[in-house]
Protein backbone atom coordinates (compact mmCIF):
# COMPACT_ATOMS: atom_id res chain seq x y z
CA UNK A 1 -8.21 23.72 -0.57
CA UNK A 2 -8.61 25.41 -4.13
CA UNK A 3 -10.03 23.80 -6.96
CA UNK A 4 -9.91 23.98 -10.66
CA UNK A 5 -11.88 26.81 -12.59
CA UNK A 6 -13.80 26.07 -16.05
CA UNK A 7 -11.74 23.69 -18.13
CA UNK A 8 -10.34 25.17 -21.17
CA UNK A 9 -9.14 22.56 -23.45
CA UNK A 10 -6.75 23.17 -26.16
CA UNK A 11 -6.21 19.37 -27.43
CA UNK A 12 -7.32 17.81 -30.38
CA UNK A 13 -7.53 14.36 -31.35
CA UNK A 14 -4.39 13.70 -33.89
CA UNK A 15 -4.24 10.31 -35.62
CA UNK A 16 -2.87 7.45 -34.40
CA UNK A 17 -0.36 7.55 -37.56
CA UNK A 18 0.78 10.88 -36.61
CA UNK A 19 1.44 10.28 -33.16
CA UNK A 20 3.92 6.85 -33.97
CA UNK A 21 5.47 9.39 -36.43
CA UNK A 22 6.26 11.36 -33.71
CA UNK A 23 7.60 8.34 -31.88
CA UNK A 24 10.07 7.45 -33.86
CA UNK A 25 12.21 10.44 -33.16
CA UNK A 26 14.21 11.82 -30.11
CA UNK A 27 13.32 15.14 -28.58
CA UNK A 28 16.06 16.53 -29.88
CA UNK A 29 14.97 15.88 -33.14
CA UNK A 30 11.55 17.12 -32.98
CA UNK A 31 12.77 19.99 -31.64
CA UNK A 32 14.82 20.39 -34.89
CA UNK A 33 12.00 19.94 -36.97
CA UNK A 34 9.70 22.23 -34.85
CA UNK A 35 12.66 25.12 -35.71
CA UNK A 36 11.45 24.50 -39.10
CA UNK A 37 8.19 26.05 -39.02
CA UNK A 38 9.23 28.92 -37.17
CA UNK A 39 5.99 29.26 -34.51
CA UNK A 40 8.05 29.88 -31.34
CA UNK A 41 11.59 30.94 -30.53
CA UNK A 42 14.33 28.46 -30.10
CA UNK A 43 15.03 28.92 -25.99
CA UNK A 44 10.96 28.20 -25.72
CA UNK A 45 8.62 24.74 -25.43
CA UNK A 46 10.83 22.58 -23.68
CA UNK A 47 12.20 21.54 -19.90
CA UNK A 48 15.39 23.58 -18.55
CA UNK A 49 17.66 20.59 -17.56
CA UNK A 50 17.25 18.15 -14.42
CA UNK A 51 14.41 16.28 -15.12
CA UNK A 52 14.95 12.39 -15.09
CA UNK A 53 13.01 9.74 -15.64
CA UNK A 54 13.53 8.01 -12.43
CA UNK A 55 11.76 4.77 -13.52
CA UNK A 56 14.70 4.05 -15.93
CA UNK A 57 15.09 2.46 -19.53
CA UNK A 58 14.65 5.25 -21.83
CA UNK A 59 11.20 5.66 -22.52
CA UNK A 60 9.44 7.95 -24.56
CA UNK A 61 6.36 9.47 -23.59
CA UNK A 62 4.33 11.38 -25.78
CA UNK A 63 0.34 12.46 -24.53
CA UNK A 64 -1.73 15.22 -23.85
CA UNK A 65 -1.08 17.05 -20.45
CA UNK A 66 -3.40 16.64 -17.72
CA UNK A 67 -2.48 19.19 -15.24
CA UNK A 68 -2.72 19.95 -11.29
CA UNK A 69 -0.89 21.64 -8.82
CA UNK A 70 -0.17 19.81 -5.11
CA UNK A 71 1.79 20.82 -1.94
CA UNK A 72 3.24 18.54 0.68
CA UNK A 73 4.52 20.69 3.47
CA UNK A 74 1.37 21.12 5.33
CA UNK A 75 -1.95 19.43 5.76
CA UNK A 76 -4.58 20.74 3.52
CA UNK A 77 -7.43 22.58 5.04
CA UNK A 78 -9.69 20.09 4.65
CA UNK A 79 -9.73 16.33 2.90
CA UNK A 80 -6.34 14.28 3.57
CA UNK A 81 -4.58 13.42 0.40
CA UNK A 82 -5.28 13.87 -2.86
CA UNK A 83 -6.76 10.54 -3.16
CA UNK A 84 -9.92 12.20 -2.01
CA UNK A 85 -10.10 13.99 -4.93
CA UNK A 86 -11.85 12.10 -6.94
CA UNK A 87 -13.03 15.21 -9.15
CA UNK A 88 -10.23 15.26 -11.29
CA UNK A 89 -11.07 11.89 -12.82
CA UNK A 90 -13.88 13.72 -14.75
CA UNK A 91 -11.65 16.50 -16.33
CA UNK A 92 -8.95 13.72 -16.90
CA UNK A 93 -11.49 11.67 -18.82
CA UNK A 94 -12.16 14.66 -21.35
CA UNK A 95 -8.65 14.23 -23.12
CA UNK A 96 -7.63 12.60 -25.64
CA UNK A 97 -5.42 9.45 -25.51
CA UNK A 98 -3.06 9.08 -24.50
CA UNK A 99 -2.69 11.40 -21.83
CA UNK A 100 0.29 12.90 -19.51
CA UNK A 101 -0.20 13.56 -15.71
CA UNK A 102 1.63 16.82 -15.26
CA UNK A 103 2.05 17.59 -11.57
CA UNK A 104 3.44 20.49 -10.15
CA UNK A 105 4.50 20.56 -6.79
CA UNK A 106 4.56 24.63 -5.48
CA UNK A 107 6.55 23.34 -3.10
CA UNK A 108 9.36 21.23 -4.70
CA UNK A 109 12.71 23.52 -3.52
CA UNK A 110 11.77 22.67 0.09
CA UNK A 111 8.39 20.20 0.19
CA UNK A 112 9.73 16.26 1.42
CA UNK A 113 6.58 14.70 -0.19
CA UNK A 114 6.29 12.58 -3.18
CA UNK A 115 3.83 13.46 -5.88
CA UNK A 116 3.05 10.00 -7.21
CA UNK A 117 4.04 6.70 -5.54
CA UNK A 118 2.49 3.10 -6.66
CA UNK A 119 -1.29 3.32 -5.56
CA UNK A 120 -1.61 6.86 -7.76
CA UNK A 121 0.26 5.75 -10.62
CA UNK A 122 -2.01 2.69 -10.73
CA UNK A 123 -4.75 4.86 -10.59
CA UNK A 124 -3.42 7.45 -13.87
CA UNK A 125 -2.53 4.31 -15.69
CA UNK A 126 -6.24 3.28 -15.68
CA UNK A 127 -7.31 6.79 -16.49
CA UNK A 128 -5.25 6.29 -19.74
CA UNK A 129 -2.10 8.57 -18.55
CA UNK A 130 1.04 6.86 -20.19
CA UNK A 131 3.13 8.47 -17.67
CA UNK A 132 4.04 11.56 -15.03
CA UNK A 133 5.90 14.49 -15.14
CA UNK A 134 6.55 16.18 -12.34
CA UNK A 135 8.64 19.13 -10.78
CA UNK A 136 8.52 17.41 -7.82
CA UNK A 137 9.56 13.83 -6.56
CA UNK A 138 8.41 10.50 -7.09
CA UNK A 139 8.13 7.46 -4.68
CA UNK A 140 8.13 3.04 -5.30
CA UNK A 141 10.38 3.39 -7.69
CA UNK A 142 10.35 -0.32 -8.26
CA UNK A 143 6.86 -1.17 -8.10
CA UNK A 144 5.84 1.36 -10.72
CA UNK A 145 8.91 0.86 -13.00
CA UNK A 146 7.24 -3.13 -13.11
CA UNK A 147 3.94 -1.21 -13.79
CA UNK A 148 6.25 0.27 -17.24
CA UNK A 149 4.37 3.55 -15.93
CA UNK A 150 7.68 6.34 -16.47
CA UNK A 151 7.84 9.03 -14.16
CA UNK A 152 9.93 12.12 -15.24
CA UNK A 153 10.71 14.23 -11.74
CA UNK A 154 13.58 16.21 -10.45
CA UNK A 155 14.16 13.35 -7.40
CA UNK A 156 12.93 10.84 -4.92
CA UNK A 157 11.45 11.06 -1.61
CA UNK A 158 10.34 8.38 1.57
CA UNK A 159 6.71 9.53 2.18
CA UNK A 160 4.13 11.62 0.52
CA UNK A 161 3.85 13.39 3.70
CA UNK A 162 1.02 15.88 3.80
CA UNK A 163 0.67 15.94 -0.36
CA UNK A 164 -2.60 16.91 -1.77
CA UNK A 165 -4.21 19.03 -4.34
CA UNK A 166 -4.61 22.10 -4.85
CA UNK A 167 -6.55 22.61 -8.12
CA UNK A 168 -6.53 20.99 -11.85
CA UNK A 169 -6.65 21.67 -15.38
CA UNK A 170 -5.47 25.33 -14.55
CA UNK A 171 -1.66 26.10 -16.09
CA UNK A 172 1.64 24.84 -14.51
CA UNK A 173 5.41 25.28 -14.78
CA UNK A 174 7.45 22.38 -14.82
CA UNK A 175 11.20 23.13 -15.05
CA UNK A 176 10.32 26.00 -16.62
CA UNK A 177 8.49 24.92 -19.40
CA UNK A 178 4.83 26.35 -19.02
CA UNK A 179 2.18 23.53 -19.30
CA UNK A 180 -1.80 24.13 -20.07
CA UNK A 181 -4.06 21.18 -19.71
CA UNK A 182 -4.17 19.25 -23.37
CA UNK A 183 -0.98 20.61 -24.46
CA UNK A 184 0.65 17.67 -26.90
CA UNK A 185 3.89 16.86 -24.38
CA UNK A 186 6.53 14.32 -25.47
CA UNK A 187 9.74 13.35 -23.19
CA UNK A 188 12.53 11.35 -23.41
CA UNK A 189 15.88 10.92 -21.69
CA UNK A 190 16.88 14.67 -23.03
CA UNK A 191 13.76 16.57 -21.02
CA UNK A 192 10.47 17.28 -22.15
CA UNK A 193 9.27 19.53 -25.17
CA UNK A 194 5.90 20.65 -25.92
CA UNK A 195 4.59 20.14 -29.67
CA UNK A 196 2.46 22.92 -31.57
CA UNK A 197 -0.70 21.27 -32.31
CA UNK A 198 -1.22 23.08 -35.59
CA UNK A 199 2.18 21.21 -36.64
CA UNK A 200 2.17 18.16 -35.26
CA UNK A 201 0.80 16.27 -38.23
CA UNK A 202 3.86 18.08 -40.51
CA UNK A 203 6.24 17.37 -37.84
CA UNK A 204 7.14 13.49 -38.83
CA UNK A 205 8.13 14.22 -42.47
CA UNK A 206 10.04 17.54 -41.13
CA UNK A 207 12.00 15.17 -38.88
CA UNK A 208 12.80 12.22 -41.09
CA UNK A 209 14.57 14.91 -43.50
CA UNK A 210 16.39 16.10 -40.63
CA UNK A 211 17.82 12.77 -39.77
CA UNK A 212 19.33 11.82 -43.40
CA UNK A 213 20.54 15.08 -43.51
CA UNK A 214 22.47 14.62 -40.27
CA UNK A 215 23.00 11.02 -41.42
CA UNK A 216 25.02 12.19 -44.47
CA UNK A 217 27.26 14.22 -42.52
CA UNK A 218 27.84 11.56 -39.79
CA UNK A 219 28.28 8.82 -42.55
CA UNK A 220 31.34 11.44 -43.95
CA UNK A 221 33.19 11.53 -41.13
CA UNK A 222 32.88 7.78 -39.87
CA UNK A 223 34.14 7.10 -43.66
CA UNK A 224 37.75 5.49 -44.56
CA UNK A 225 38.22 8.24 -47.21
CA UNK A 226 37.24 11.21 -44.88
CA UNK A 227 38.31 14.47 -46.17
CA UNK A 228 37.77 18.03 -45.10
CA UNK A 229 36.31 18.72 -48.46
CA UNK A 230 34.22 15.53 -47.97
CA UNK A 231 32.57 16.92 -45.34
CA UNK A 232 32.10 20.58 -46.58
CA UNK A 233 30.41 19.30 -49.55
CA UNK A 234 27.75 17.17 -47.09
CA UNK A 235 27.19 20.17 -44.99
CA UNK A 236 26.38 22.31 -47.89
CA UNK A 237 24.49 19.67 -49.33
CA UNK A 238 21.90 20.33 -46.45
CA UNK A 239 21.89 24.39 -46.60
């Protein structure tokens, strides 16, 4: 069984203002106001489409990524299930909080184990992890959803059958979004997108512009006295 290599974190503490900033936007919003600063193309930093939160509501989730990688086809060469591994506590414990489990399973086409079930999502949640994302499935759907622990995965499976880990803090790929351990992650019901630390602070202002700029335009056409030119005039208004 592999394990994880020296830790190379990439987080920073951000205040606790900037963080409910953050909050009180979508995704798609904050992926708007990432645009803005122009640091990565516009097809990068976010989840291809599929993920769900299977835990339901619509949560948002916004932490710093604490990454492994697991498999579930086959028993692992040694230990049982990831359980045993209690040495990822110790690299968990060196983010900042909140934190994100990010699990990718390198089996989730064809693996019929679930990556996180009650017992391990107790576990995170007293490690400080405000949630899981996952490539891979989830399991006790009910018993974590009472926990308000969300879990963002691609489905859900019976068993964990023969999951365990393979190493941590090292980089993963989660529905094709690549993932290094203290990367500032934020989900919602649209996917997950991954937020430039060097903007993050500038990111809430950015956003709130955004909004009343899109507000403007929707307030124009829900309007009694709509009128093509109306509406030209508020979309040039925002150019």
């Amino acid at each position: 069984m592999g394990t994880h290599k020296s830790l190379e974190h990439r987080s920073h503490r951000l205040a606790p203002e900037t963080l409910d900033g953050i909050r009180q936007f979508d995704t798609c919003t904050i992926a708007n106001a990432i645009e803005r600063f122009r640091v990565r193309l516009r097809n990068e930093g976010y989840t291809q489409p599929g993920l769900r939160c299977l835990t339901g509501g619509s949560p948002r989730l916004l932490g710093f990524a604490a990454t492994c990688r697991i498999r579930s086809s086959d028993p692992p060469v040694n230990g049982n299930a990831y359980l045993d591994r209690t040495d990822w506590w110790g690299s968990i414990g060196q983010l900042p909080i909140p934190r994100i489990a990010v699990i990718q399973d390198l089996e989730a086409e064809y693996g019929s184990g679930s990556t996180v079930g009650e017992v391990h999502a107790a576990i995170l949640k007293a490690f400080h992890c405000a949630g899981v994302i996952t490539n891979g499935a989830v399991r006790d759907i009910p018993g974590v959803s009472r926990m308000q622990f969300p879990m963002f995965a691609r489905t859900a499976a019976v068993s964990h059958a023969y999951t365990h880990l393979v190493d941590y803090g090292e980089p993963v790929e989660i529905f094709g979004l690549q993932v290094r351990s203290g990367d500032l992650l934020y989900a919602d019901c649209h996917g997950v997108i991954s937020i430039p630390h060097d903007i993050a602070e500038k990111l809430p202002a950015a956003a709130l512009e955004i909004r009343m700029q899109g507000q403007r335009i929707i307030d124009v056409c829900q309007s009694s006295d709509f009128t093509p030119e109306r509406l030209l005039e508020a979309i040039k208004s925002n150019s």
